[in-house]
N, C-alpha and C. Protein backbone atom coordinates (compact mmCIF):
# COMPACT_ATOMS: atom_id res chain seq x y z
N UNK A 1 103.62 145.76 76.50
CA UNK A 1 102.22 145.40 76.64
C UNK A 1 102.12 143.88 76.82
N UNK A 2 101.28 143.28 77.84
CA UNK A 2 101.21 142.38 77.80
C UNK A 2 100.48 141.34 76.64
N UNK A 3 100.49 139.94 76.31
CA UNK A 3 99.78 139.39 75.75
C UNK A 3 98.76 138.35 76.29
N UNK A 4 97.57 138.80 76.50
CA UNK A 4 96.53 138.06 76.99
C UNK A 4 96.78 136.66 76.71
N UNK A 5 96.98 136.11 75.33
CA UNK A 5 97.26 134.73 75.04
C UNK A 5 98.07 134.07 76.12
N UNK A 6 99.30 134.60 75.89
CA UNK A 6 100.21 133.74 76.45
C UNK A 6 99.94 133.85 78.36
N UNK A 7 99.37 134.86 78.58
CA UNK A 7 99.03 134.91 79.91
C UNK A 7 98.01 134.01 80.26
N UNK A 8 97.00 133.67 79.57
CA UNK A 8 95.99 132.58 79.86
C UNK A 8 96.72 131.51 80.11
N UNK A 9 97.63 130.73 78.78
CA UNK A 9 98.68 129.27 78.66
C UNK A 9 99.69 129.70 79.68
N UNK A 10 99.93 130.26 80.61
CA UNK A 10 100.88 130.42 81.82
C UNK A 10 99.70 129.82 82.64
N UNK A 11 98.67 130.60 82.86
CA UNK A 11 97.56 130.14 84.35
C UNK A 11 97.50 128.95 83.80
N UNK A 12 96.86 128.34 82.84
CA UNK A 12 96.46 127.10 82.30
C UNK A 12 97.48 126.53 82.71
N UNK A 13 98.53 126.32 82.58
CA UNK A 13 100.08 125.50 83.02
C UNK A 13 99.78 125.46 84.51
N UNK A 14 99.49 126.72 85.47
CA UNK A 14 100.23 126.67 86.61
C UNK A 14 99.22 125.33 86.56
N UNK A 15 97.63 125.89 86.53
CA UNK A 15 96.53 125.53 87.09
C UNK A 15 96.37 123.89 87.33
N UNK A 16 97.39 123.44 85.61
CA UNK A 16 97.30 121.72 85.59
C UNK A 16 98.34 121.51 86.19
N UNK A 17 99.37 122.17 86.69
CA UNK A 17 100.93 121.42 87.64
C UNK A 17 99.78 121.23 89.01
N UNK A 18 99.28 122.15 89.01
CA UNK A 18 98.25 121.92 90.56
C UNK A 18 97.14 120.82 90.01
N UNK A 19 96.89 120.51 89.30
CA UNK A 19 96.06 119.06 89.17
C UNK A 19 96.26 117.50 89.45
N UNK A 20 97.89 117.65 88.36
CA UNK A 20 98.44 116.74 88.36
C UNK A 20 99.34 116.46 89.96
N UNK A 21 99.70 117.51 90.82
CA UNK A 21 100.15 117.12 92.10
C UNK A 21 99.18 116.53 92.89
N UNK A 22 97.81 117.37 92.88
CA UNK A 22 96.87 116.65 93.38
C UNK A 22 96.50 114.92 93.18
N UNK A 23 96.22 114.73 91.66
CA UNK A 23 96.08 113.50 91.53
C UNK A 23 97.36 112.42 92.19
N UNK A 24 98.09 113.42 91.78
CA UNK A 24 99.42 112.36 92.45
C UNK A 24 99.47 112.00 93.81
N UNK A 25 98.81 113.24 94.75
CA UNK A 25 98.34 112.37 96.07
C UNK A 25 96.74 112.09 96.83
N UNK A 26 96.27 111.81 95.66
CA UNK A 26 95.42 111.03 95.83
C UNK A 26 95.31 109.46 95.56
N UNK A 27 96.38 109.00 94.45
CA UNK A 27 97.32 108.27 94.35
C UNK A 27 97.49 106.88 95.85
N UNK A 28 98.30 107.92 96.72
CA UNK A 28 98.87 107.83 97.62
C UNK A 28 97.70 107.10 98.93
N UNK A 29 96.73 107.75 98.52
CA UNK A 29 95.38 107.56 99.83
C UNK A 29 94.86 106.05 99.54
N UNK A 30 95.09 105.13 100.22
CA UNK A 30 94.69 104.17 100.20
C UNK A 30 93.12 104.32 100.02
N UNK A 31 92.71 103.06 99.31
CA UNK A 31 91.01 103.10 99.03
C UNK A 31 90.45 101.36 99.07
N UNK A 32 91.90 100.73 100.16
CA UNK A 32 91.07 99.28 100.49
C UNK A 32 91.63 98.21 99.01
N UNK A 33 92.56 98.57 98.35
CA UNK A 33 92.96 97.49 97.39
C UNK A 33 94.35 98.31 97.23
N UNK A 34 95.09 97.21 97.45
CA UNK A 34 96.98 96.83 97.62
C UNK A 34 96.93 98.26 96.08
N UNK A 35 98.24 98.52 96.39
CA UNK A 35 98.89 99.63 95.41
C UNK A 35 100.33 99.65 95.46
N UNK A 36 101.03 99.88 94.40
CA UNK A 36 102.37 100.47 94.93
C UNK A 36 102.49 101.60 95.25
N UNK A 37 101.44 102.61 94.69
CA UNK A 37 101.78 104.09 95.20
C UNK A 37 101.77 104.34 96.71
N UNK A 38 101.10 103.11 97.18
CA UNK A 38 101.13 103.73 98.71
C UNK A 38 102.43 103.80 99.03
N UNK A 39 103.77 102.99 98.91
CA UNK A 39 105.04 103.45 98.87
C UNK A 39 105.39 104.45 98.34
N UNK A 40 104.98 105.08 97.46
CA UNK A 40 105.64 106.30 96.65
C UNK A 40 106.00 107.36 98.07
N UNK A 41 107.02 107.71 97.73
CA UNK A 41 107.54 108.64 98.83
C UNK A 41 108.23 107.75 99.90
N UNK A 42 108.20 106.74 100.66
CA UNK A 42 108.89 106.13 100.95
C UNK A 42 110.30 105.70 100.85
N UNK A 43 111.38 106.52 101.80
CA UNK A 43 112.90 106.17 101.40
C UNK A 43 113.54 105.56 102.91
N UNK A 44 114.40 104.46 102.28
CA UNK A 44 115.06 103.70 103.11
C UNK A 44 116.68 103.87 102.88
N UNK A 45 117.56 103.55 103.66
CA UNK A 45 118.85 104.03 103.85
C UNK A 45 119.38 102.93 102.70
N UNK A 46 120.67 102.63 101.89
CA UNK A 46 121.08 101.78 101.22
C UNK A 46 122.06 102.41 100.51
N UNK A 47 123.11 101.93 101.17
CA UNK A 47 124.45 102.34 100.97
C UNK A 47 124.56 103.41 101.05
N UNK A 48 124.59 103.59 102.37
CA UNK A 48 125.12 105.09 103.21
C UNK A 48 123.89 107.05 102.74
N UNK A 49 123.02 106.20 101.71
CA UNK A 49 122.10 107.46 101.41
C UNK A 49 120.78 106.87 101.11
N UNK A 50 119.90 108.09 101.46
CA UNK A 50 118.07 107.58 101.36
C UNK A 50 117.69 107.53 99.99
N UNK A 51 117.28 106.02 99.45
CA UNK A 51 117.02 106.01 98.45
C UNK A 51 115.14 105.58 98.55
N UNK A 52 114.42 105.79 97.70
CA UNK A 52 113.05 105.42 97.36
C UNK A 52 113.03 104.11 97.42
N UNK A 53 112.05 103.45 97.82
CA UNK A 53 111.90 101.80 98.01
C UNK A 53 111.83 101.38 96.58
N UNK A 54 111.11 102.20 95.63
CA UNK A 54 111.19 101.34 94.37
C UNK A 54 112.61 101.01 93.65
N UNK A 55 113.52 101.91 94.31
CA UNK A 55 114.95 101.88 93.41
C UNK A 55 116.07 101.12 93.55
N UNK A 56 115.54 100.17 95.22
CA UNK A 56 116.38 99.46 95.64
C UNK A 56 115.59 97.92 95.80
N UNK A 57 114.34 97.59 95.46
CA UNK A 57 113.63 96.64 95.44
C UNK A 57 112.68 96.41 94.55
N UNK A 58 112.18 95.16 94.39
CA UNK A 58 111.10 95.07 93.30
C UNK A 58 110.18 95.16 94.17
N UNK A 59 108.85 95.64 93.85
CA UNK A 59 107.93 95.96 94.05
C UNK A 59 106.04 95.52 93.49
N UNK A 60 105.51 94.28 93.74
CA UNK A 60 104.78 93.51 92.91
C UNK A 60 103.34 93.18 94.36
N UNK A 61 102.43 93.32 93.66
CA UNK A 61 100.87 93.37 94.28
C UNK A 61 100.45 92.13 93.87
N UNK A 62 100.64 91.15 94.91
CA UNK A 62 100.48 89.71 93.95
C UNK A 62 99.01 89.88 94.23
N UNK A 63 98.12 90.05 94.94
CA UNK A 63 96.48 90.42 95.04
C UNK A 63 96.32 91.57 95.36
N UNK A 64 94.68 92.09 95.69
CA UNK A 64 94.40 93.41 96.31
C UNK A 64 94.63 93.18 97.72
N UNK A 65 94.86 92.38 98.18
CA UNK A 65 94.89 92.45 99.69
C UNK A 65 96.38 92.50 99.89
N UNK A 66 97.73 92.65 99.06
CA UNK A 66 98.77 92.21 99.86
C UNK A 66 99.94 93.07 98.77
N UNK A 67 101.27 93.23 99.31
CA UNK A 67 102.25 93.59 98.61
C UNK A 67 103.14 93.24 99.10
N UNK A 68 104.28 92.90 98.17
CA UNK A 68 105.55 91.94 98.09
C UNK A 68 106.72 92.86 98.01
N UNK A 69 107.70 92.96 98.59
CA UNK A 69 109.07 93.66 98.34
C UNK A 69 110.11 93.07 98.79
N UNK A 70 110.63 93.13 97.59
CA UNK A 70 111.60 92.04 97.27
C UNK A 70 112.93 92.88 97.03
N UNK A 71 113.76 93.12 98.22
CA UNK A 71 115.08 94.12 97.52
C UNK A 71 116.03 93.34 96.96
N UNK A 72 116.82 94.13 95.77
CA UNK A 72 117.77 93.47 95.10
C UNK A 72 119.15 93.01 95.93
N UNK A 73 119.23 94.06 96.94
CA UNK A 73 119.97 93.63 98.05
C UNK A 73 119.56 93.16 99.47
N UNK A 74 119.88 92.06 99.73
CA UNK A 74 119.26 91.41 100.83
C UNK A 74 119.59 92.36 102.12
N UNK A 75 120.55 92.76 101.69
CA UNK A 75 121.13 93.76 102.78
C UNK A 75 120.46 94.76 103.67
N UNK A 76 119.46 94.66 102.52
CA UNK A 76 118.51 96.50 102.74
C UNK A 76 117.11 95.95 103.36
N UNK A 77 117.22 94.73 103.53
CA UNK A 77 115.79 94.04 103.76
C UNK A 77 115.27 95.05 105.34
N UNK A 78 116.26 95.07 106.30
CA UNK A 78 115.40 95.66 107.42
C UNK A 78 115.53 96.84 107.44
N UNK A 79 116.40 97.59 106.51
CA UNK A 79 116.19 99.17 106.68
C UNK A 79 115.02 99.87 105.81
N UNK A 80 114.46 99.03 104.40
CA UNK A 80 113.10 98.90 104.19
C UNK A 80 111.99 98.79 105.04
N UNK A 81 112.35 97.71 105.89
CA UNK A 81 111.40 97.54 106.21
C UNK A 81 111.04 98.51 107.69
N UNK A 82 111.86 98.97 108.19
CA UNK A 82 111.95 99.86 108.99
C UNK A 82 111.57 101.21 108.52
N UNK A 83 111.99 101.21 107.01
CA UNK A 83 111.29 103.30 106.53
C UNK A 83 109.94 102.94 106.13
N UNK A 84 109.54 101.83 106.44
CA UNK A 84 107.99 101.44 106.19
C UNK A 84 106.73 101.56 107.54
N UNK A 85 107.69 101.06 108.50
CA UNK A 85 107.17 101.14 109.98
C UNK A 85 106.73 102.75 110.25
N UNK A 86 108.07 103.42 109.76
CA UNK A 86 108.90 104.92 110.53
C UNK A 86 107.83 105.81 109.35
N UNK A 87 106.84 105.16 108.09
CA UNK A 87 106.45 106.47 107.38
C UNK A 87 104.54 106.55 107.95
N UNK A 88 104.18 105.44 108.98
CA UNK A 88 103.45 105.56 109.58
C UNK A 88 101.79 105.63 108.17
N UNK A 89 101.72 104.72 107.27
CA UNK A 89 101.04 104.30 106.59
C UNK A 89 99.67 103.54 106.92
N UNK A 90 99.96 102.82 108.33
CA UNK A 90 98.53 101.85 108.49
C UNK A 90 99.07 100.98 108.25
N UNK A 91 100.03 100.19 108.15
CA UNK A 91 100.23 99.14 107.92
C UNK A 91 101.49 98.01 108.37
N UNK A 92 102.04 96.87 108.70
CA UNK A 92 102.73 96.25 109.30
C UNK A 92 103.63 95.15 108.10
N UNK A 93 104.58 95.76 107.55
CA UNK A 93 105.51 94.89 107.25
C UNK A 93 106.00 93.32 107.96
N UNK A 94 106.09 92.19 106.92
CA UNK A 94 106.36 91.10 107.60
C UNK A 94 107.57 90.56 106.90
N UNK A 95 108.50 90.43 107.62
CA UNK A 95 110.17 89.68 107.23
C UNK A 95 110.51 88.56 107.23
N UNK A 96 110.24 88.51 106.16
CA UNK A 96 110.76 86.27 106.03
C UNK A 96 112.29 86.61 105.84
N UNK A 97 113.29 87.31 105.69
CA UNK A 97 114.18 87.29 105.10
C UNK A 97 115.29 87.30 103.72
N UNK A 98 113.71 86.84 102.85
CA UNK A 98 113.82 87.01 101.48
C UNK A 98 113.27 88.31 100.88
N UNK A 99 112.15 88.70 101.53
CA UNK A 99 111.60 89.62 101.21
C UNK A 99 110.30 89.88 101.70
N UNK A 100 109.60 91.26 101.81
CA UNK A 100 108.70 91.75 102.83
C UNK A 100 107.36 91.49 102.47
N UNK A 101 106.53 91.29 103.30
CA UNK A 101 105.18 91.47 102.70
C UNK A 101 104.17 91.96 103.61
N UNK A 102 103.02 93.12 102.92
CA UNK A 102 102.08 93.80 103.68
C UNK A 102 100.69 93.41 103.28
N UNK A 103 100.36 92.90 104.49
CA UNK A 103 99.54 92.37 104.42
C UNK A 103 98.26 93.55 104.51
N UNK A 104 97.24 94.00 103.58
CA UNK A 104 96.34 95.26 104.01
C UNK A 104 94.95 94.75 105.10
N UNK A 105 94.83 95.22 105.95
CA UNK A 105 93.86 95.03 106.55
C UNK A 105 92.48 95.42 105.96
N UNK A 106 90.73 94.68 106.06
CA UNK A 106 89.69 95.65 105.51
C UNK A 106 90.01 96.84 106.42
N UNK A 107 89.24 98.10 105.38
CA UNK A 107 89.28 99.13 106.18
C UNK A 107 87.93 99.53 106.78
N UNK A 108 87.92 99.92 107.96
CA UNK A 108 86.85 100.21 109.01
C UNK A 108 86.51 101.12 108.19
N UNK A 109 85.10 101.27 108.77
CA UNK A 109 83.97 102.47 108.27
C UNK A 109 84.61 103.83 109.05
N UNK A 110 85.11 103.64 110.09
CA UNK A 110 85.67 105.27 110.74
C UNK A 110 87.39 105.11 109.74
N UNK A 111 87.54 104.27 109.76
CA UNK A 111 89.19 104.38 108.58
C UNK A 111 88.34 105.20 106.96
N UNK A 112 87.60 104.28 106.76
CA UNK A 112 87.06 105.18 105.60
C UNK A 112 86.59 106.22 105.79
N UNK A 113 85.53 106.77 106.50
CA UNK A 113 85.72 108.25 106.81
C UNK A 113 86.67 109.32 106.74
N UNK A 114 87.85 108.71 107.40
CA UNK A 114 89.15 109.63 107.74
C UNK A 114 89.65 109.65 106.55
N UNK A 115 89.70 108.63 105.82
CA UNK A 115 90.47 109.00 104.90
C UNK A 115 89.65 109.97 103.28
N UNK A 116 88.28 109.64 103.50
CA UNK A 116 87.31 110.85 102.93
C UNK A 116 87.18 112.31 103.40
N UNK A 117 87.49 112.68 104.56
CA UNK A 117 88.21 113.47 105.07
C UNK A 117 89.12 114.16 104.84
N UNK A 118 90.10 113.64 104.87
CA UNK A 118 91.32 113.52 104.06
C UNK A 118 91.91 114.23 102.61
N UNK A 119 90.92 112.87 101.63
CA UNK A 119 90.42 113.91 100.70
C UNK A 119 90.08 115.17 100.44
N UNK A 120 88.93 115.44 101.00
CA UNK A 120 88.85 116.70 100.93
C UNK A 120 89.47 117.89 101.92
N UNK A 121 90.33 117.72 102.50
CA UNK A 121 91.01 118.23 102.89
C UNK A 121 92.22 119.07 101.86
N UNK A 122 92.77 117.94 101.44
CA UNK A 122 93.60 117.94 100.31
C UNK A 122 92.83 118.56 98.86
N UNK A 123 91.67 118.60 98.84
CA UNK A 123 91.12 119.14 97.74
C UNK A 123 90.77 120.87 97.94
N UNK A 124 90.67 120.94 99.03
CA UNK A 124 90.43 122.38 100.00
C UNK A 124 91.75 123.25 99.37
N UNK A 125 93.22 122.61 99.98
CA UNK A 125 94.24 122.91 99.53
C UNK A 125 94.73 123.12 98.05
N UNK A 126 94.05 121.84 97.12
CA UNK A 126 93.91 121.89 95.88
C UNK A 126 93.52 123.63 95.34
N UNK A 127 92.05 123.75 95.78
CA UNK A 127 91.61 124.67 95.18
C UNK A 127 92.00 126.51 95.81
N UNK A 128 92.62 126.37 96.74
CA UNK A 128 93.44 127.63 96.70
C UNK A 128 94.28 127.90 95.95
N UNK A 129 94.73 126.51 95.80
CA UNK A 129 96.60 127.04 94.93
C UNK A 129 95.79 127.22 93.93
N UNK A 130 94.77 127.01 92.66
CA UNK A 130 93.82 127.34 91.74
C UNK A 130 93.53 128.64 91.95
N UNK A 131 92.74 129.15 92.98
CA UNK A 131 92.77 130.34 92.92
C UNK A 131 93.85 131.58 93.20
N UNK A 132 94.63 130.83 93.96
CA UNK A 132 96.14 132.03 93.93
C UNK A 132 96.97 131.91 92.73
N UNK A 133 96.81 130.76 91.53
CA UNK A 133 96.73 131.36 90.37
C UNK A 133 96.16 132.66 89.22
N UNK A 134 94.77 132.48 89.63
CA UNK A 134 93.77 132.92 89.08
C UNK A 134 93.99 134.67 89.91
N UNK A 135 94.24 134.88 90.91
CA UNK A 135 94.82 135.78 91.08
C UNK A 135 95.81 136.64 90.97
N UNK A 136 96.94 135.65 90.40
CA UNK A 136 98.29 135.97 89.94
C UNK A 136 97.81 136.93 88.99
N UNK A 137 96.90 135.78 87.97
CA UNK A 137 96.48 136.06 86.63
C UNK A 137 96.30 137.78 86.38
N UNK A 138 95.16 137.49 86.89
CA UNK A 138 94.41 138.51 87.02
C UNK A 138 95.32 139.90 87.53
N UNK A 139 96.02 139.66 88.88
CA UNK A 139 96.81 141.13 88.95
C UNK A 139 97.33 141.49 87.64
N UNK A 140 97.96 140.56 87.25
CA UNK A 140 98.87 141.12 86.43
C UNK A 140 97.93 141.64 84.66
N UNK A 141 96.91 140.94 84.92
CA UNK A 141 95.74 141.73 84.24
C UNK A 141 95.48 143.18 84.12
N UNK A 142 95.36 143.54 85.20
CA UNK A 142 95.35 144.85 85.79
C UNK A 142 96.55 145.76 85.87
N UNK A 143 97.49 144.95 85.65
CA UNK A 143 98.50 145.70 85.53
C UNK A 143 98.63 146.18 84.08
N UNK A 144 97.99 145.68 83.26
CA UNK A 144 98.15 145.98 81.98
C UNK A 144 97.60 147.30 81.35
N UNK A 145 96.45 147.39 82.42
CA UNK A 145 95.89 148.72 82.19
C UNK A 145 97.02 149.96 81.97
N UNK A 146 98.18 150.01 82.68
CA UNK A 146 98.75 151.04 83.14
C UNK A 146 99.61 150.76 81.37
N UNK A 147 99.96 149.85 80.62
CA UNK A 147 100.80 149.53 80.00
C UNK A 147 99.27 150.05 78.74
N UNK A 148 98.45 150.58 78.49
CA UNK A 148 97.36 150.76 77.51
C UNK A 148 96.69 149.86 77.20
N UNK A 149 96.00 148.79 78.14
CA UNK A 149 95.37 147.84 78.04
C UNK A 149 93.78 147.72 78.02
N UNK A 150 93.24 148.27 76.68
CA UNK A 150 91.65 148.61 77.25
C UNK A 150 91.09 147.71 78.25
N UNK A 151 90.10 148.41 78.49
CA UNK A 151 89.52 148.11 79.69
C UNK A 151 88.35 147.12 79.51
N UNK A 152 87.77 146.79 78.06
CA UNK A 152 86.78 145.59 77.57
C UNK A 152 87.87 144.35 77.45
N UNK A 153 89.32 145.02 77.00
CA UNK A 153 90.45 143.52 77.24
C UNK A 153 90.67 143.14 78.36
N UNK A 154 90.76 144.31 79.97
CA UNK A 154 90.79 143.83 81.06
C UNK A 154 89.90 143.01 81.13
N UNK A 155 88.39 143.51 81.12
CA UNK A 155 87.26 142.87 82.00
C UNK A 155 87.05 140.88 81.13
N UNK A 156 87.44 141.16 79.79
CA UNK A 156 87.27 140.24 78.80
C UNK A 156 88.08 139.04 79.17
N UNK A 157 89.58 139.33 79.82
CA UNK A 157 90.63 138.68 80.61
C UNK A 157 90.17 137.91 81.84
N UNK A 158 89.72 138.88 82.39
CA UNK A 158 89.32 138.73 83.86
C UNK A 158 87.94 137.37 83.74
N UNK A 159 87.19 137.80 82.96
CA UNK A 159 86.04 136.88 82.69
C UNK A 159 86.67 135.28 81.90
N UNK A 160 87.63 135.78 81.11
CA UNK A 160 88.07 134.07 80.65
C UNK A 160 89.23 133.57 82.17
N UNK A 161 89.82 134.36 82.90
CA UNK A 161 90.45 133.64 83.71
C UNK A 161 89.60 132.78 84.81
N UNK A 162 88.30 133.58 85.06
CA UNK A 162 87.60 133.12 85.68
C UNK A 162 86.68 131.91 85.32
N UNK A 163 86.26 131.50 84.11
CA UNK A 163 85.94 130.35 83.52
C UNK A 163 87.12 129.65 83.53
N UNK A 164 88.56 129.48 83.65
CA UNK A 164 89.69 128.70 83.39
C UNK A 164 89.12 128.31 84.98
N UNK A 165 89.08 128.72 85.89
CA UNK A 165 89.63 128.77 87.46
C UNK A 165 88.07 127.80 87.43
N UNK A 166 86.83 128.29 87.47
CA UNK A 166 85.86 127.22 87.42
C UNK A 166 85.82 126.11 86.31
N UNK A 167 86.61 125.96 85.73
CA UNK A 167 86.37 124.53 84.78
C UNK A 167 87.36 123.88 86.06
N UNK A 168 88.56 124.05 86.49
CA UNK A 168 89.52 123.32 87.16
C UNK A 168 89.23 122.83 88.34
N UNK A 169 88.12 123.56 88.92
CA UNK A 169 87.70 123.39 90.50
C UNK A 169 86.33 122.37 90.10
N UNK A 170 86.21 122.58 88.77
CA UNK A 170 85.03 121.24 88.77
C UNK A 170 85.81 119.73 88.81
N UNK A 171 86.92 119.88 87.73
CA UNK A 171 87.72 118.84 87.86
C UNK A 171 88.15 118.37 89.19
N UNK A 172 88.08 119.01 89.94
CA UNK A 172 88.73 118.70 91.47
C UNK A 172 87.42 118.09 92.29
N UNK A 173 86.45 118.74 91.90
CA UNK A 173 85.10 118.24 92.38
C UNK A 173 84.41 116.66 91.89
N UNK A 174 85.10 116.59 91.06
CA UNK A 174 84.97 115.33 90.33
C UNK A 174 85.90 113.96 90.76
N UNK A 175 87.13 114.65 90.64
CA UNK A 175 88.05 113.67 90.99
C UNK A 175 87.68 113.21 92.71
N UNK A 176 87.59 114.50 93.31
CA UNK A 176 87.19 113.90 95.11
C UNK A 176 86.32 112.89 95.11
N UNK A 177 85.11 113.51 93.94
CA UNK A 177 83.49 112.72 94.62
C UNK A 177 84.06 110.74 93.84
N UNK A 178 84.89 111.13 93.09
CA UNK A 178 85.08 109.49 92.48
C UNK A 178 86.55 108.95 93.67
N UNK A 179 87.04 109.18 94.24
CA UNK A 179 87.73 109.20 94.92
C UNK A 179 87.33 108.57 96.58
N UNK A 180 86.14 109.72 96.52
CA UNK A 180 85.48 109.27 97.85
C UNK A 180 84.61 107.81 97.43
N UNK A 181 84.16 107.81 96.37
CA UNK A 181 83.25 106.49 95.77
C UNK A 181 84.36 105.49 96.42
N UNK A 182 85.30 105.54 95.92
CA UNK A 182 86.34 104.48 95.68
C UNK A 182 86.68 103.68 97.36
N UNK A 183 86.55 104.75 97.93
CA UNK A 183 87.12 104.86 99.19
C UNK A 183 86.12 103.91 100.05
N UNK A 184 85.11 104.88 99.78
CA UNK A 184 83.40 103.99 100.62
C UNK A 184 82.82 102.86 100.29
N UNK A 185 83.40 102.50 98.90
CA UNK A 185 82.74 100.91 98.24
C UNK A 185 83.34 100.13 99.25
N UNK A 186 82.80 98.95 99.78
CA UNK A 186 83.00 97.68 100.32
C UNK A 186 83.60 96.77 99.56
């Protein structure tokens, strides 16, 4: 027989691994002030394998308009700066030789758009994987019936999975609309 408990704290788990990926690339979406995450994901060659830019350079936002990368090996200076060109970000690396710097451009009102767009695009995606949880859930809800699962515990299941699945899609609704704020401020 199944246990309703532990079946809720499974969806609840999947539901926040799908939150926290989300936030993590939203992260990523530029909103008009310098970041390091906009590198996150970014790998450059260094010593014969692709390593992440943070692991082979320092990495420092001396203002909102600009970012500094500074590799520990001078060596790696243009193959950085090349997986920077090659990850197609919006932006133009500059090579003094010591170390790189990106300069951010303001972003246009159609750049801000796209990238509000964007957003919710990614939030669209967000909230399926939420509900192909909530569906998991739930089959296997129903499957319990067959195992002697009354049927006020089905419907009782079914009704708390479904408050789990709308508390999470508000959170997502929240995070976009502050997201998009972020994006559209001047």
């Amino acid at each position: 027989m199944i246990e309703l408990k532990t079946l809720f704290a499974e969806a609840e788990t999947k539901m926040n691994k799908v939150i926290n990926h989300f936030e993590s690339n939203l992260l990523n979406i530029r909103a008009g002030k310098a970041s390091v995450t906009m590198l996150n994901g970014i790998t450059a060659e260094s010593y014969g394998s692709m390593m992440p830019i943070d692991q082979i350079a320092s990495i420092t936002v001396p203002d909102s308009k600009s970012i500094v990368i500074q590799p520990w090996d001078k060596k790696a200076i243009t193959a950085i700066e090349k997986a920077i060109l090659n990850a197609n970000i919006g932006v133009t690396p500059s090579n003094n030789g010591e170390n790189i710097r990106i300069n951010l451009p303001p972003l246009t009102e159609e750049r801000r758009r796209e990238l509000a767009k964007q957003v919710k695009t990614e939030s669209e995606g967000t909230k399926i994987s939420i509900r192909n949880a909530r569906r998991d859930a739930i089959e296997t809800i129903k499957k319990g019936k067959k195992d002697g699962l009354a049927e006020d515990a089905i419907k009782d299941g079914e009704n708390e999975i479904q408050k789990m699945t709308d508390k999470f899609t508000k959170k997502i609704e929240a995070m976009v609309a502050a997201k998009e704020k972020e994006i559209m401020a001047v």
